[in-house]
PDB file of N, CA and C in Angstrom:
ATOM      1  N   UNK A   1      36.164  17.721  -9.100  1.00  0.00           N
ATOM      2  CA  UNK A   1      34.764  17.941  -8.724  1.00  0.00           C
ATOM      3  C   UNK A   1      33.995  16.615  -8.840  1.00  0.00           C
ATOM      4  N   UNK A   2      33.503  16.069  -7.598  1.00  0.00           N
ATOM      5  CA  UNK A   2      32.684  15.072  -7.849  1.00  0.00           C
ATOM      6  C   UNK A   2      31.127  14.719  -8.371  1.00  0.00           C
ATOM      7  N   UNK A   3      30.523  14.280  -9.208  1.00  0.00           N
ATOM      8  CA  UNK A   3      29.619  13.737  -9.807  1.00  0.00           C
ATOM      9  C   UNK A   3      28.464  13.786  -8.645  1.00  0.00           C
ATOM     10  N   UNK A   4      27.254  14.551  -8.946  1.00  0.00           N
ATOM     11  CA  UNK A   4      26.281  14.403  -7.889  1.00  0.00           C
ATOM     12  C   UNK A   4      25.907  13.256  -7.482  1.00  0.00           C
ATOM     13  N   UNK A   5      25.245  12.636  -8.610  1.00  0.00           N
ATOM     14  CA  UNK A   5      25.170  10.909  -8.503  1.00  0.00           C
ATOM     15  C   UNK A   5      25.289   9.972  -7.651  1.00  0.00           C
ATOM     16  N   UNK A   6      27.157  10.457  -7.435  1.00  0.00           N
ATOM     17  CA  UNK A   6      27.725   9.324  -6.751  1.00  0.00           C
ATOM     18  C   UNK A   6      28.137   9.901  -5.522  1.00  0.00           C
ATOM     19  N   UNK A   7      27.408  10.876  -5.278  1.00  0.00           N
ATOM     20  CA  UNK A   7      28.355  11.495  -3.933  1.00  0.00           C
ATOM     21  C   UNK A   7      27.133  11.041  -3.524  1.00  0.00           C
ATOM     22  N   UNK A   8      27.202  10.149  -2.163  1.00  0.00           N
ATOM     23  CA  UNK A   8      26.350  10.072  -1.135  1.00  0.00           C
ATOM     24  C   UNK A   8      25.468  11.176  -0.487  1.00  0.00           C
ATOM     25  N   UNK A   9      26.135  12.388   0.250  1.00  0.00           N
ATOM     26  CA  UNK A   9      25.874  13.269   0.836  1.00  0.00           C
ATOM     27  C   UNK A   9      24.585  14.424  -0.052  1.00  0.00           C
ATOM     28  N   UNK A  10      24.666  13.735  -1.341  1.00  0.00           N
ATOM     29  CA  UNK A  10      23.733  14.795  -2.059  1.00  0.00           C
ATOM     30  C   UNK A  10      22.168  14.050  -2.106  1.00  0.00           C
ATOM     31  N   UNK A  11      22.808  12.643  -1.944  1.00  0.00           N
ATOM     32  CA  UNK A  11      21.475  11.974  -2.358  1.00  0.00           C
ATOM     33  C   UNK A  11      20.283  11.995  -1.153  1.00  0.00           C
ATOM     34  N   UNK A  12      19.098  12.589  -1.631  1.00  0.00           N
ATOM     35  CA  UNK A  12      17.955  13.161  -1.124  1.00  0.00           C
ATOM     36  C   UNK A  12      17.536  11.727  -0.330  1.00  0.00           C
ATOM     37  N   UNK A  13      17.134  11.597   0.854  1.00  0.00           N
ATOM     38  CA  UNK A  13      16.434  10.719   1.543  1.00  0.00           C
ATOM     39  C   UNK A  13      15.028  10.296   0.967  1.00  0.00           C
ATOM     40  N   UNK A  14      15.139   9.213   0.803  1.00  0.00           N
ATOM     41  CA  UNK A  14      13.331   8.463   0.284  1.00  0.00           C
ATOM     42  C   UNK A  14      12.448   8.966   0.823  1.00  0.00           C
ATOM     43  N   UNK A  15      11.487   9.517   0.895  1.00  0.00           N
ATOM     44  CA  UNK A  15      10.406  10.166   1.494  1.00  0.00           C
ATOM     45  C   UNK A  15       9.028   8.357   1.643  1.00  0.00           C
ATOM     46  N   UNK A  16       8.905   8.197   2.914  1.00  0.00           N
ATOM     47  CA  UNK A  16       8.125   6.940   2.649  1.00  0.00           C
ATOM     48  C   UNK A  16       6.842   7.146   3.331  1.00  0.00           C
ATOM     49  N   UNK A  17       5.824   6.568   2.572  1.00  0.00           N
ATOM     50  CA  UNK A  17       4.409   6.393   2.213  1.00  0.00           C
ATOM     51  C   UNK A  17       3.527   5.758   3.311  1.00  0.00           C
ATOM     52  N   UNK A  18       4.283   4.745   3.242  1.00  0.00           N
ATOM     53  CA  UNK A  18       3.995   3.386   4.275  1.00  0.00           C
ATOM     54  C   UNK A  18       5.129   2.842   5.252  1.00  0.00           C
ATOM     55  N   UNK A  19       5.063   2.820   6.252  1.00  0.00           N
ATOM     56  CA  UNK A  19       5.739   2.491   7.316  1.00  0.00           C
ATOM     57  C   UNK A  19       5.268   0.996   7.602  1.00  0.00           C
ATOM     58  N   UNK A  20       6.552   0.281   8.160  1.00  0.00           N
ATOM     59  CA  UNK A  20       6.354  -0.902   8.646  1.00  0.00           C
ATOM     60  C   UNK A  20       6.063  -1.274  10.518  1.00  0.00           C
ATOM     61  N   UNK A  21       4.764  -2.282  10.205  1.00  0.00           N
ATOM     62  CA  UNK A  21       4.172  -1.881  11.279  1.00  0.00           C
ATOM     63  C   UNK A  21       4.526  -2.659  12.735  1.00  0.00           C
ATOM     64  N   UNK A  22       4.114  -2.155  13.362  1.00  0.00           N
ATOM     65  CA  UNK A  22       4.572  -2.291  14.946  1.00  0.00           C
ATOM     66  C   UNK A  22       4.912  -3.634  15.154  1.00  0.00           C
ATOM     67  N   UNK A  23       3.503  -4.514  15.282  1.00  0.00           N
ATOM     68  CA  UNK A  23       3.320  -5.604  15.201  1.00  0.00           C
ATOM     69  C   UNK A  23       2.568  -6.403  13.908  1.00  0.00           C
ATOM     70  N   UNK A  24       3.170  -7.998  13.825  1.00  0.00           N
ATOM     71  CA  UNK A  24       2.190  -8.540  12.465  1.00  0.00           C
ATOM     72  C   UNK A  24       3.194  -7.937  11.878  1.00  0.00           C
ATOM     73  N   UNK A  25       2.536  -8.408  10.298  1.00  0.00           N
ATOM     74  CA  UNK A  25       3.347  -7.883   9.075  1.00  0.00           C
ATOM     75  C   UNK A  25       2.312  -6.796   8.034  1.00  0.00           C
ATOM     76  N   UNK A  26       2.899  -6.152   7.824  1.00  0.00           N
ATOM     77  CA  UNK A  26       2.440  -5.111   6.764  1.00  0.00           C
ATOM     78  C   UNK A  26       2.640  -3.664   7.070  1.00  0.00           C
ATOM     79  N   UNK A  27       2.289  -3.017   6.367  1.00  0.00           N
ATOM     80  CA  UNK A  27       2.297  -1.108   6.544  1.00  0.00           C
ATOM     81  C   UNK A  27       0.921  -0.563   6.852  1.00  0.00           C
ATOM     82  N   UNK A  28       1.952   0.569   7.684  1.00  0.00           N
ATOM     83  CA  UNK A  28       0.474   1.684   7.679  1.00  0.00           C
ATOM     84  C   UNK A  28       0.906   2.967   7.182  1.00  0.00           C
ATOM     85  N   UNK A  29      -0.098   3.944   6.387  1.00  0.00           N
ATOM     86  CA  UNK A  29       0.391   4.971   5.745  1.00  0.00           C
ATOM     87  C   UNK A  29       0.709   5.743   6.929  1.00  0.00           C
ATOM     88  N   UNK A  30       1.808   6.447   6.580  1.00  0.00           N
ATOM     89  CA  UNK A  30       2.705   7.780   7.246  1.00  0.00           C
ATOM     90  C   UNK A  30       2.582   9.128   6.135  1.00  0.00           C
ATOM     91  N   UNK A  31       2.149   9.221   5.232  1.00  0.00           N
ATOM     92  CA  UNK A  31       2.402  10.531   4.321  1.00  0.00           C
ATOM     93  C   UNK A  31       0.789  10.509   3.697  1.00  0.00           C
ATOM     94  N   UNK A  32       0.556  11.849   3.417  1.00  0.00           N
ATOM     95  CA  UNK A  32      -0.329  12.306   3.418  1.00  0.00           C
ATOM     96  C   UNK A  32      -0.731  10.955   1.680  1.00  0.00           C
ATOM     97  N   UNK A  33       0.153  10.897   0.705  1.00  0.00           N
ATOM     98  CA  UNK A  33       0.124   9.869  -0.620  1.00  0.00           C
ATOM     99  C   UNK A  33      -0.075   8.576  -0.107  1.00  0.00           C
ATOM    100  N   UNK A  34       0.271   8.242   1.452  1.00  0.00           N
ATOM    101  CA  UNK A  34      -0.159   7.113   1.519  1.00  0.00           C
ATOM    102  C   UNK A  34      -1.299   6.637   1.794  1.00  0.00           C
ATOM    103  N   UNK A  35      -2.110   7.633   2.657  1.00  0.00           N
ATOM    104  CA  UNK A  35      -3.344   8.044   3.053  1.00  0.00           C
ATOM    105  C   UNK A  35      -4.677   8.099   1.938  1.00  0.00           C
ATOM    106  N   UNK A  36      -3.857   8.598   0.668  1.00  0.00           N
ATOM    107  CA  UNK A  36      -4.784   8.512  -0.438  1.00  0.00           C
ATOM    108  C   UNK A  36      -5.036   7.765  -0.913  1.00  0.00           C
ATOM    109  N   UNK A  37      -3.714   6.885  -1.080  1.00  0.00           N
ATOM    110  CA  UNK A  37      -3.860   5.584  -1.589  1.00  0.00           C
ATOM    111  C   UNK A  37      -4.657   4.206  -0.797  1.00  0.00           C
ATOM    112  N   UNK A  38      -4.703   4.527   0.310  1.00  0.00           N
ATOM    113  CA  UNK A  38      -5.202   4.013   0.818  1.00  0.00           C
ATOM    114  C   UNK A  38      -6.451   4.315   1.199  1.00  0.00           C
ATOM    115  N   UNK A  39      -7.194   6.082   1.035  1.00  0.00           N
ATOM    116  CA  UNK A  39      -8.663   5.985   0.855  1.00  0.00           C
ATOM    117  C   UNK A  39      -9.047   5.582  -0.833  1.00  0.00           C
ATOM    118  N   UNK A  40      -8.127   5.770  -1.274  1.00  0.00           N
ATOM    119  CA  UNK A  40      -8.897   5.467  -2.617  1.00  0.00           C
ATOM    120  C   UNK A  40      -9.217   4.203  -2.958  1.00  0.00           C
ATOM    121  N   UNK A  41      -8.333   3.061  -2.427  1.00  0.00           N
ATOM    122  CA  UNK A  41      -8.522   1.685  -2.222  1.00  0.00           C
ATOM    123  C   UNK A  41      -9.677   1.408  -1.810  1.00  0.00           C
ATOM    124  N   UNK A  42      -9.892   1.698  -0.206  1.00  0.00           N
ATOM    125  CA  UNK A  42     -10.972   1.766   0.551  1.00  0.00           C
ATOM    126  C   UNK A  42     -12.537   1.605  -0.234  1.00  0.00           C
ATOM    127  N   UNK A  43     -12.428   3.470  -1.072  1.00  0.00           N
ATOM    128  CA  UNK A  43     -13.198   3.809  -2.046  1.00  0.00           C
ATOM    129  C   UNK A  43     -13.691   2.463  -3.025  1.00  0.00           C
ATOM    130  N   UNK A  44     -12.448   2.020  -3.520  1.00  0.00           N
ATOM    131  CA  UNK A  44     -13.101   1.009  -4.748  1.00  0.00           C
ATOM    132  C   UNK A  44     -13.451  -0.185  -4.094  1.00  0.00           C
ATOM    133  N   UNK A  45     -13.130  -0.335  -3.213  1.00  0.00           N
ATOM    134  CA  UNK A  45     -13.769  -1.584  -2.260  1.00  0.00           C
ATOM    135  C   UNK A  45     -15.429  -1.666  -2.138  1.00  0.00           C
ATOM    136  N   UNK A  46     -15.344  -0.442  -1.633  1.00  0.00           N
ATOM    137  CA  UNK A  46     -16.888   0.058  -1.207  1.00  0.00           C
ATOM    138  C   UNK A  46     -17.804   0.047  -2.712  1.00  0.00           C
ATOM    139  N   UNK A  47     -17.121   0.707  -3.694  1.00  0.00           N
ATOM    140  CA  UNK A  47     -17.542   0.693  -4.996  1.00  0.00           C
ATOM    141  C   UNK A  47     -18.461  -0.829  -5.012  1.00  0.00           C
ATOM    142  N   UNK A  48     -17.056  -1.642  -5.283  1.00  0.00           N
ATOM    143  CA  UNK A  48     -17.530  -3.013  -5.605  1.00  0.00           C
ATOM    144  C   UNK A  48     -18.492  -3.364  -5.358  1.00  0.00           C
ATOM    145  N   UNK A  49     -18.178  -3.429  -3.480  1.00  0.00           N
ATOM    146  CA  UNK A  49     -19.101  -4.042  -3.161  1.00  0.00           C
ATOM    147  C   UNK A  49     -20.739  -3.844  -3.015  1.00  0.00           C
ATOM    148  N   UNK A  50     -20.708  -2.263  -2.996  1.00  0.00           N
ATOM    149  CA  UNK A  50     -21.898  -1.787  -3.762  1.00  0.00           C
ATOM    150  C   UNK A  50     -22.769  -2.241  -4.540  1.00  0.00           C
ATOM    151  N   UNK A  51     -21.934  -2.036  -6.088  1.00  0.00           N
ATOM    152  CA  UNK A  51     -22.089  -2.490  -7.493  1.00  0.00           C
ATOM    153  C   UNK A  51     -22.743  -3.758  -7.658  1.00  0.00           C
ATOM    154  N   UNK A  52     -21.901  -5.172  -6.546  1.00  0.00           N
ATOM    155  CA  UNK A  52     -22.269  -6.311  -6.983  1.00  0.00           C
ATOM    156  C   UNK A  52     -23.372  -6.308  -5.837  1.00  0.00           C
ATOM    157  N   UNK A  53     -22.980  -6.187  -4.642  1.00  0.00           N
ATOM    158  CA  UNK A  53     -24.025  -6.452  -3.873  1.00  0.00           C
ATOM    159  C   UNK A  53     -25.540  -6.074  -4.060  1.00  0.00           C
ATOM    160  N   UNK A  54     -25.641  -4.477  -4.998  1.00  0.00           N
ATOM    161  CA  UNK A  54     -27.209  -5.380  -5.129  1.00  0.00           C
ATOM    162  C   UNK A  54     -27.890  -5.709  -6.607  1.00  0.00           C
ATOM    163  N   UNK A  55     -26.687  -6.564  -6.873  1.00  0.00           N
ATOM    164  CA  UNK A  55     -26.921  -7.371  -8.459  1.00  0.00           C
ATOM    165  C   UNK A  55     -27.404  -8.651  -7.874  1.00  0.00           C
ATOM    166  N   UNK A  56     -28.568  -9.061  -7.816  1.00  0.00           N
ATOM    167  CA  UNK A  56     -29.167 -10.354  -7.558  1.00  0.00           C
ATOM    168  C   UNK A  56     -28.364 -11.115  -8.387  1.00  0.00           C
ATOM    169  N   UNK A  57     -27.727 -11.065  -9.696  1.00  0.00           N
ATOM    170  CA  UNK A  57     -27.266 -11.923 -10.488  1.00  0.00           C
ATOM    171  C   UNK A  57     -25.430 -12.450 -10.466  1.00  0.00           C
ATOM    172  N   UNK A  58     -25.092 -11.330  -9.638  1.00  0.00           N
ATOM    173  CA  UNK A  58     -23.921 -11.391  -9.452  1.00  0.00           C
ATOM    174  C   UNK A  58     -23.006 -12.602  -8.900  1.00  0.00           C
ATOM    175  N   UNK A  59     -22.008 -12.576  -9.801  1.00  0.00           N
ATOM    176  CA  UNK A  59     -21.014 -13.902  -9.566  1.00  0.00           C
ATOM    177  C   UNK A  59     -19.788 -13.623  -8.337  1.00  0.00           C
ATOM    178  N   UNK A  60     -19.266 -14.715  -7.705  1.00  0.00           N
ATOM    179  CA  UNK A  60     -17.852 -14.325  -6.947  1.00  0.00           C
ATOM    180  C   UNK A  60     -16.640 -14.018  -8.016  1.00  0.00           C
ATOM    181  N   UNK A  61     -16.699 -14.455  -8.791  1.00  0.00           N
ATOM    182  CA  UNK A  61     -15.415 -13.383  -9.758  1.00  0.00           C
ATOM    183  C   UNK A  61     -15.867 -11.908 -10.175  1.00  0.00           C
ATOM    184  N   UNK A  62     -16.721 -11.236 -10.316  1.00  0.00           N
ATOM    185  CA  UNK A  62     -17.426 -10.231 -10.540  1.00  0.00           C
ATOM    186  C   UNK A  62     -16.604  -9.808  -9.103  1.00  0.00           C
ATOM    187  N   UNK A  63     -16.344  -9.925  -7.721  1.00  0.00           N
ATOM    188  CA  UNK A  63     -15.726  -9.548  -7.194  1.00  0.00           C
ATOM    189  C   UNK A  63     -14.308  -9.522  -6.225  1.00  0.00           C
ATOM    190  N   UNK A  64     -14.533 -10.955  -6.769  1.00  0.00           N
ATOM    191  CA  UNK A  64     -13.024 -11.464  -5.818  1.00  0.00           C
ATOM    192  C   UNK A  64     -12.039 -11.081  -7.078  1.00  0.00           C
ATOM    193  N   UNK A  65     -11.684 -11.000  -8.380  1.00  0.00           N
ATOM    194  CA  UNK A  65     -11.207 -10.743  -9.125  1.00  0.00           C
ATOM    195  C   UNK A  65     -10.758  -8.633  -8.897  1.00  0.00           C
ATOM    196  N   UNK A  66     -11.750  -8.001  -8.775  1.00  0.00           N
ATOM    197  CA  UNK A  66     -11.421  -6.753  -8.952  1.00  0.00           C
ATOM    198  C   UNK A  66     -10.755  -6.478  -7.676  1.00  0.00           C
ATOM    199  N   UNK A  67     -11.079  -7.319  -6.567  1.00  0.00           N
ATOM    200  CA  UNK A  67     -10.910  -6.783  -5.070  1.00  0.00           C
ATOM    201  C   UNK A  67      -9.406  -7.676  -5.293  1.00  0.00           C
ATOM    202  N   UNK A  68      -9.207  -8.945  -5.788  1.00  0.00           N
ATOM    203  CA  UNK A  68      -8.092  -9.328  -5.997  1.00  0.00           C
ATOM    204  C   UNK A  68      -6.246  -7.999  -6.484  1.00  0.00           C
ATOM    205  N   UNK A  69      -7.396  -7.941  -7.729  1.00  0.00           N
ATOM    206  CA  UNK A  69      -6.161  -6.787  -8.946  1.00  0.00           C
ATOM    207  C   UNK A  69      -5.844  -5.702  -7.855  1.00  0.00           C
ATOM    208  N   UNK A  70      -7.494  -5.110  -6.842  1.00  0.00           N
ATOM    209  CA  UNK A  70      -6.914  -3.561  -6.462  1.00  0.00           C
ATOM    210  C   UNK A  70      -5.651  -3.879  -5.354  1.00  0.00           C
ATOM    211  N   UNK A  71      -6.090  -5.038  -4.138  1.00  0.00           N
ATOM    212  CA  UNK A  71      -5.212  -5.660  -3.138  1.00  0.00           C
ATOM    213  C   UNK A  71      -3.880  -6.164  -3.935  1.00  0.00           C
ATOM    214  N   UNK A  72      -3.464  -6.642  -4.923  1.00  0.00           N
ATOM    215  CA  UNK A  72      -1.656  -6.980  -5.350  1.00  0.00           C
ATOM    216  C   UNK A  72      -1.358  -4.864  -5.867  1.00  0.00           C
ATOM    217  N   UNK A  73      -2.451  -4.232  -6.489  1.00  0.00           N
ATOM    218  CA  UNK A  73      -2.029  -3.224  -6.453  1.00  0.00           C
ATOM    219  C   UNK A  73      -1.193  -2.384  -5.360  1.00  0.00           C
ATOM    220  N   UNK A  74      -2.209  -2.771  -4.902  1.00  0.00           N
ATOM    221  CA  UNK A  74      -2.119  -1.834  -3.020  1.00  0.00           C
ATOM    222  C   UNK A  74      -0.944  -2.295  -2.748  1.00  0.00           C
ATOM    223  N   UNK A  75      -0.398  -3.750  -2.456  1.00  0.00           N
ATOM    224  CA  UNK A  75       0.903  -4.148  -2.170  1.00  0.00           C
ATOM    225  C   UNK A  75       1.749  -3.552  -2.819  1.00  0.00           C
ATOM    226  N   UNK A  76       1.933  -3.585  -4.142  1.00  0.00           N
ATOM    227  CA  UNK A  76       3.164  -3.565  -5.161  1.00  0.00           C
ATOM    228  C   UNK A  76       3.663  -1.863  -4.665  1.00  0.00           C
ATOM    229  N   UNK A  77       2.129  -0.943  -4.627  1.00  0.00           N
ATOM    230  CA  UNK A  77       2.826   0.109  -4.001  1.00  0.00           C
ATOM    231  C   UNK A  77       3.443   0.641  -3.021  1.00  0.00           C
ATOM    232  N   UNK A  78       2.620  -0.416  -2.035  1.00  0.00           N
ATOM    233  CA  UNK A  78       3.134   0.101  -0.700  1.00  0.00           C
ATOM    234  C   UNK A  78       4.980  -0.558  -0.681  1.00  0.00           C
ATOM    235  N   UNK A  79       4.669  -1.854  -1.359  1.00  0.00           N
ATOM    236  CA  UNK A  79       6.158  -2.388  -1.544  1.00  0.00           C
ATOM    237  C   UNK A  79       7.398  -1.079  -2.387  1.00  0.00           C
ATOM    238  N   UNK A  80       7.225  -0.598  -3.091  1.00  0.00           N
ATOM    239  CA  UNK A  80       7.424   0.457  -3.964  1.00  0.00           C
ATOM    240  C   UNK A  80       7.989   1.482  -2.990  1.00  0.00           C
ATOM    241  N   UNK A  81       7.095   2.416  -2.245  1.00  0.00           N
ATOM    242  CA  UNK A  81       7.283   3.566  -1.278  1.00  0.00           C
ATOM    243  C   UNK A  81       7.017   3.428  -0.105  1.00  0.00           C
ATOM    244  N   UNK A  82       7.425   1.944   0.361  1.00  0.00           N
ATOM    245  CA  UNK A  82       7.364   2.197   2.065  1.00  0.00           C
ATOM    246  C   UNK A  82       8.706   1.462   2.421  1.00  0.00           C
ATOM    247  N   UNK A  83       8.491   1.187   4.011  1.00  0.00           N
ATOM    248  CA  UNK A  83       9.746   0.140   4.330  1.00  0.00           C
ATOM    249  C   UNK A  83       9.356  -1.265   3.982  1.00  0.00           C
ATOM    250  N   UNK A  84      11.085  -1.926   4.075  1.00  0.00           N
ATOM    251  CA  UNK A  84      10.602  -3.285   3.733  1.00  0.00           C
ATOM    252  C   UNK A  84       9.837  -3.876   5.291  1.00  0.00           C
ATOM    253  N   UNK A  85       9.178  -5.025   4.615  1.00  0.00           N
ATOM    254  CA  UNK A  85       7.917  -5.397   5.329  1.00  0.00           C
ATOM    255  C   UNK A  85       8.668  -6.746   5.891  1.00  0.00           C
ATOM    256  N   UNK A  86       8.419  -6.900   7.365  1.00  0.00           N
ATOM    257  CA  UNK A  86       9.033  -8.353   8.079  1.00  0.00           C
ATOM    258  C   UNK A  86       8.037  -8.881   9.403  1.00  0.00           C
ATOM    259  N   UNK A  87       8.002  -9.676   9.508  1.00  0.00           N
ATOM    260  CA  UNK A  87       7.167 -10.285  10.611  1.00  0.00           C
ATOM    261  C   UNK A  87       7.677  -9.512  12.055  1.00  0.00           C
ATOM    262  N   UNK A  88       7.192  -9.337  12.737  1.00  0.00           N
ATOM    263  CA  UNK A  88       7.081  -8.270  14.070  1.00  0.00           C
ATOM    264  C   UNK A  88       7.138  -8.821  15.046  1.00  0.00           C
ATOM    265  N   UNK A  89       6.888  -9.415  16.079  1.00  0.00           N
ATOM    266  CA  UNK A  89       6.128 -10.231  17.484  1.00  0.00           C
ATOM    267  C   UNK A  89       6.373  -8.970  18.483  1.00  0.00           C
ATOM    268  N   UNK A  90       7.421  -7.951  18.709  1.00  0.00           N
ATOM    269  CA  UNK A  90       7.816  -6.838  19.253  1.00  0.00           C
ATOM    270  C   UNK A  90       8.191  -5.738  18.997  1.00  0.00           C
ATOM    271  N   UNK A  91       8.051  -4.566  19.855  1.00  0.00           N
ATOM    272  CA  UNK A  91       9.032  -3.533  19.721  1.00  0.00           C
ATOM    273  C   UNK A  91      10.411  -3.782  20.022  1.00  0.00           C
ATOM    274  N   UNK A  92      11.130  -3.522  18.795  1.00  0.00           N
ATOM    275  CA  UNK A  92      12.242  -3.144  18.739  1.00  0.00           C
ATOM    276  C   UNK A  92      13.285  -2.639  20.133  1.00  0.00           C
ATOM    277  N   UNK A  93      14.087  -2.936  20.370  1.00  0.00           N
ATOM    278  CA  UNK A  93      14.581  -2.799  21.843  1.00  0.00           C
ATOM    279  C   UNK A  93      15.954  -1.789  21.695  1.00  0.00           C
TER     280      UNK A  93
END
């Protein structure tokens, strides 16, 4: 009897988030988790820029810093649960 593990045929297909895109490099969400993640991003963007924009006193690290952390976030996940990501110029033939 073979080991689920290692039997190929059992192992469940990756379910992915982010798809790699047509043209250019990067993803666009395909699953409803990628969609979230990507309004919720959106969301803290808007936050920010909110927040600082109407702080008369406000500094550029006050926002290039948070918009920095959420954007390597956003990557690391989409890197995480999508396809790998490659430069494009065409469709695929």
């Amino acid at each position: 009897m073979e080991d689920k593990k290692t039997d190929p045929s059992a192992k469940a297909e990756k379910k992915l988030w982010f798809k790699a895109r047509s043209f250019g490099w990067g993803w666009t969400p395909v699953s409803k988790e990628g969609w979230l993640v990507t309004i919720i991003y959106m969301a803290a963007l808007l936050f920010i820029g909110i927040r600082e924009g109407n702080n008369p006193n406000a500094e550029s690290q006050n926002i290039l810093i948070p918009v920095g952390l959420l954007t390597a976030l956003l990557i690391i996940i989409a890197l995480k649960t999508g396809e790998k990501p490659s430069w494009r110029w065409s469709k695929p033939r």
